[in-house]
N, C-alpha and C. Protein backbone atom coordinates (compact mmCIF):
# COMPACT_ATOMS: atom_id res chain seq x y z
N UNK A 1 -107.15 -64.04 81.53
CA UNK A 1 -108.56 -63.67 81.58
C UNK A 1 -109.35 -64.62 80.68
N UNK A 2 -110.89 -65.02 81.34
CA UNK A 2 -111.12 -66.10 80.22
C UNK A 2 -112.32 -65.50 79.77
N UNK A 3 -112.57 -65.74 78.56
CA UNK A 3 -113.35 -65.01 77.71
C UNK A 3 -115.09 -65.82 78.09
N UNK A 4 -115.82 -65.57 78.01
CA UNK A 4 -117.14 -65.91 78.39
C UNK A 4 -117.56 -66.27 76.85
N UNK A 5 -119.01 -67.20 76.89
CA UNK A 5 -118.72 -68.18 76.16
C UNK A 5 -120.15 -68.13 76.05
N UNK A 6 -121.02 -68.50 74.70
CA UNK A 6 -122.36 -68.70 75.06
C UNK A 6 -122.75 -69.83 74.66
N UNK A 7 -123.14 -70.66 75.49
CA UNK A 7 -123.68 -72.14 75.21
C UNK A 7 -124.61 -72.76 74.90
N UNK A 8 -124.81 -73.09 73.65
CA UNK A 8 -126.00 -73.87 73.37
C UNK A 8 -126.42 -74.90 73.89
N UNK A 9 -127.44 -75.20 74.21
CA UNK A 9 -127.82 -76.69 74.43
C UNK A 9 -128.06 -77.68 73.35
N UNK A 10 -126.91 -78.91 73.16
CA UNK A 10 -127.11 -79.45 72.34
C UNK A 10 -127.17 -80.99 72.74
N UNK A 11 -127.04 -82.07 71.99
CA UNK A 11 -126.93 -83.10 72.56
C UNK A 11 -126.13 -83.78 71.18
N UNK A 12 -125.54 -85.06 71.54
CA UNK A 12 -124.60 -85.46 70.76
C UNK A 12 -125.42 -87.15 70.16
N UNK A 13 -125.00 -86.94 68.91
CA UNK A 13 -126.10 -88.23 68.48
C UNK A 13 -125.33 -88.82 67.43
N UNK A 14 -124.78 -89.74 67.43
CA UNK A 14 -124.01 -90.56 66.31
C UNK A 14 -122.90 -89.65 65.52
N UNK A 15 -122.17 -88.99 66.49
CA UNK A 15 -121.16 -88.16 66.12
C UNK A 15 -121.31 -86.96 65.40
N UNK A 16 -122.83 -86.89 65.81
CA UNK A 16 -123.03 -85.34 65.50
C UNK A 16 -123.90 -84.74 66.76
N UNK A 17 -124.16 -83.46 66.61
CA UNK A 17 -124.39 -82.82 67.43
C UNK A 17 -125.34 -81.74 66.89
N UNK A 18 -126.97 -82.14 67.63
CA UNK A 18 -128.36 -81.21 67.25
C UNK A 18 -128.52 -80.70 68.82
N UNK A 19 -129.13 -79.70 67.92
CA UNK A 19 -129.81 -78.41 68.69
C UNK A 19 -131.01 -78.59 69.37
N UNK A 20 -131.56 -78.55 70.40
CA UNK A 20 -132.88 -79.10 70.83
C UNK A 20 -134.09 -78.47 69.61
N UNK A 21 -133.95 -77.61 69.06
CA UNK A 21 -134.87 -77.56 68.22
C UNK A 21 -134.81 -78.05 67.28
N UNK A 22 -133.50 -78.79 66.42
CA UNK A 22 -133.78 -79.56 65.36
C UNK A 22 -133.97 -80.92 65.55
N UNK A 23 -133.90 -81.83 67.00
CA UNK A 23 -134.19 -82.76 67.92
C UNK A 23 -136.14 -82.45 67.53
N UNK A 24 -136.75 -81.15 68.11
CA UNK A 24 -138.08 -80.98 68.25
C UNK A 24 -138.48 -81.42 66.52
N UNK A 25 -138.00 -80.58 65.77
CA UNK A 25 -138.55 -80.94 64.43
C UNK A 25 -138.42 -82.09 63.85
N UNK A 26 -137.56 -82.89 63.79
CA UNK A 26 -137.14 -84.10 63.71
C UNK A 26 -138.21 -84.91 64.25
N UNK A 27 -138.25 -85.15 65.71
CA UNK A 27 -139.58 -85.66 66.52
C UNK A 27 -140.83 -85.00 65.58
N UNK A 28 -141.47 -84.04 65.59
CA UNK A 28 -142.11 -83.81 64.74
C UNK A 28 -142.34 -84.35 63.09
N UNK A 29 -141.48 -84.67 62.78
CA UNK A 29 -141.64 -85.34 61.50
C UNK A 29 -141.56 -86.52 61.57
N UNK A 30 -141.35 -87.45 62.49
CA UNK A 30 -141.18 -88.71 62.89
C UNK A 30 -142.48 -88.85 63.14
N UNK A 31 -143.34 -88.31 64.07
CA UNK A 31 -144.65 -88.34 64.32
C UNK A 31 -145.62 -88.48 63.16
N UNK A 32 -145.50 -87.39 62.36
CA UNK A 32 -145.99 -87.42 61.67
C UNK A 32 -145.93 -88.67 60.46
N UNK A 33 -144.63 -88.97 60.11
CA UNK A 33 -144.85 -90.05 59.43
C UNK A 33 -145.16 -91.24 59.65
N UNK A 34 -145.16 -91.41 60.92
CA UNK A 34 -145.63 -92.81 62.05
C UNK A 34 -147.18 -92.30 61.77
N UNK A 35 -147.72 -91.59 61.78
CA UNK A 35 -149.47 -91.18 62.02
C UNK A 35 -149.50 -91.90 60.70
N UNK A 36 -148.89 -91.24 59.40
CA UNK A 36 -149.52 -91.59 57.96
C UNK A 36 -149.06 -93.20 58.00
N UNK A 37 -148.01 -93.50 58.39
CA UNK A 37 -148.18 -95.01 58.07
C UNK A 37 -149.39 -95.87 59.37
N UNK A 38 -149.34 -95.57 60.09
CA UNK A 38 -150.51 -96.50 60.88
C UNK A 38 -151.70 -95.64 59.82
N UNK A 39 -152.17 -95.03 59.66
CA UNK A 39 -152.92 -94.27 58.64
C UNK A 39 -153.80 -95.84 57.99
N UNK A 40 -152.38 -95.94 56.52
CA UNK A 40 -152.30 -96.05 55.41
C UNK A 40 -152.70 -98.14 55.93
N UNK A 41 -151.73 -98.01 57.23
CA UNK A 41 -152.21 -100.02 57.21
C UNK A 41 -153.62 -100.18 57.55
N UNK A 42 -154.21 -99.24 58.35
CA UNK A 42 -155.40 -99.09 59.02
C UNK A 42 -156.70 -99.38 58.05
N UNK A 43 -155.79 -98.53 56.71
CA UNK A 43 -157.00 -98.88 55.80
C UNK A 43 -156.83 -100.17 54.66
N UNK A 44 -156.04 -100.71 54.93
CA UNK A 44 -156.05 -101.94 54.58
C UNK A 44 -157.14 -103.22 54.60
N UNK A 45 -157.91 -104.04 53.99
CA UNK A 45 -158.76 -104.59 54.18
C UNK A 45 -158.18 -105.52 55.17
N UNK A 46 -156.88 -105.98 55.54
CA UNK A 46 -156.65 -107.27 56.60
C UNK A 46 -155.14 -106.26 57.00
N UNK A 47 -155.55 -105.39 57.76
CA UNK A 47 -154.56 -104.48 58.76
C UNK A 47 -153.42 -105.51 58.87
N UNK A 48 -152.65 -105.46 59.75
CA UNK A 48 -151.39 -106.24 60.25
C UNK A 48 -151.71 -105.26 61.61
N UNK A 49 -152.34 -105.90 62.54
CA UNK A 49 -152.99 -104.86 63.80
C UNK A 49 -151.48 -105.09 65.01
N UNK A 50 -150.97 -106.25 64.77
CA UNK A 50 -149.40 -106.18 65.55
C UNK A 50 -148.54 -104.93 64.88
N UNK A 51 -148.42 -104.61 63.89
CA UNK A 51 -147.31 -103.93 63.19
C UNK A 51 -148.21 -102.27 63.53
N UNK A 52 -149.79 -102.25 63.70
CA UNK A 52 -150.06 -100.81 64.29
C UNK A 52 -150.28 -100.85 65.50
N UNK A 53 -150.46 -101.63 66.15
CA UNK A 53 -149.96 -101.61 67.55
C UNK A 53 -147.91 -101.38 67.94
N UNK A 54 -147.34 -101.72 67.39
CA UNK A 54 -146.07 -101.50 67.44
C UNK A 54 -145.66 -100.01 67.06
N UNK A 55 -146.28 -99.45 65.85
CA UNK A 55 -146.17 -98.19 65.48
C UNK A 55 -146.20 -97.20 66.05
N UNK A 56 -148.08 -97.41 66.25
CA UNK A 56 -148.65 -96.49 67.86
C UNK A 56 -147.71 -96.27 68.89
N UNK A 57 -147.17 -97.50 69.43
CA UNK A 57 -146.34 -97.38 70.73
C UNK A 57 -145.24 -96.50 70.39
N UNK A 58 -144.22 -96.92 69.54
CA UNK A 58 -143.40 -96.14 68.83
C UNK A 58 -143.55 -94.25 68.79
N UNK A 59 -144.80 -94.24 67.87
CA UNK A 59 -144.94 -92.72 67.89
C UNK A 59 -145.62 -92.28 69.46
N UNK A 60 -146.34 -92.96 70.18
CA UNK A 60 -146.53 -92.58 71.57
C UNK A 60 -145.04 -91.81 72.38
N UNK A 61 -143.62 -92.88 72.16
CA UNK A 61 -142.88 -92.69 72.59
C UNK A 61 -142.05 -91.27 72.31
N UNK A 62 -142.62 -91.17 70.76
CA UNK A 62 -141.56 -89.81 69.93
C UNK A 62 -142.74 -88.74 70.79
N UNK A 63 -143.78 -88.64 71.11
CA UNK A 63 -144.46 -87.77 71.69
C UNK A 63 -144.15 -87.45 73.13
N UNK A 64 -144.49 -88.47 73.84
CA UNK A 64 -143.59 -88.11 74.85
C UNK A 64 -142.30 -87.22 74.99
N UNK A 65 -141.45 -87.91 74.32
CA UNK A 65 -140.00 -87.20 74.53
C UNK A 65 -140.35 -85.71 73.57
N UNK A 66 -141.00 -85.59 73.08
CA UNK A 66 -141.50 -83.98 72.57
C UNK A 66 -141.65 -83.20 73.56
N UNK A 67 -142.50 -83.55 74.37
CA UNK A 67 -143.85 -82.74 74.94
C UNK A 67 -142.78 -82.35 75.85
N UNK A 68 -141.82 -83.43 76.81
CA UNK A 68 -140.98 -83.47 77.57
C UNK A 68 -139.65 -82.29 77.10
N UNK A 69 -139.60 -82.38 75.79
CA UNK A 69 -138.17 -80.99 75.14
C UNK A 69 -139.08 -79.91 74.43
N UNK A 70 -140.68 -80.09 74.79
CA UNK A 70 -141.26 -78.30 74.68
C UNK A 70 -141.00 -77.67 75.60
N UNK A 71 -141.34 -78.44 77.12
CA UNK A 71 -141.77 -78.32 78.55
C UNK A 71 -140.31 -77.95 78.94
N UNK A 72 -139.39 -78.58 78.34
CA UNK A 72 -137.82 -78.15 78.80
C UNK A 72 -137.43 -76.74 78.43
N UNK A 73 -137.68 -76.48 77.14
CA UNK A 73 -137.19 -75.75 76.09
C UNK A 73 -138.17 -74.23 76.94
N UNK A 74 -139.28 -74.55 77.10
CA UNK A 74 -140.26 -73.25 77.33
C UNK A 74 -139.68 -73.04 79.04
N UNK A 75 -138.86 -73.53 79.75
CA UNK A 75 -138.55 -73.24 80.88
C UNK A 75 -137.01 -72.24 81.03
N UNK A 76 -136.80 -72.67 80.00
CA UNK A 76 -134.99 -72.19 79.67
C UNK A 76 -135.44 -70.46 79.70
């Protein structure tokens, strides 16, 4: 008889293994510290406007894949 089993959804990341919600918070704090550093060059008198253009894109991308594991997560 096989015993039933309850499965998390996780995903496997450099030999470890997160939970979609510590994936969400993670993204979340990634965001956020991508915002304060384009922030912080922004106010720079001679920006480095390649290095916040690179950033932007960057945290664009951690948003995406958010919005994409709310939209997952709120369907489960």
């Amino acid at each position: 008889m096989k015993k039933s089993r309850i499965h998390q959804r996780s995903l496997g990341l450099s030999d470890q293994e997160a939970t979609s919600l510590h994936m969400v918070n993670q993204l979340r704090t990634e965001i956020q510290s991508l915002d304060k550093r384009i922030a912080q060059l922004q106010q720079e008198t001679q920006p480095d406007l390649d290095m916040v253009k690179h950033l932007g894109g960057i945290m664009q991308n951690r948003q995406s894949v958010l919005n994409w594991m709310q939209l997952r997560n709120a369907q489960l």
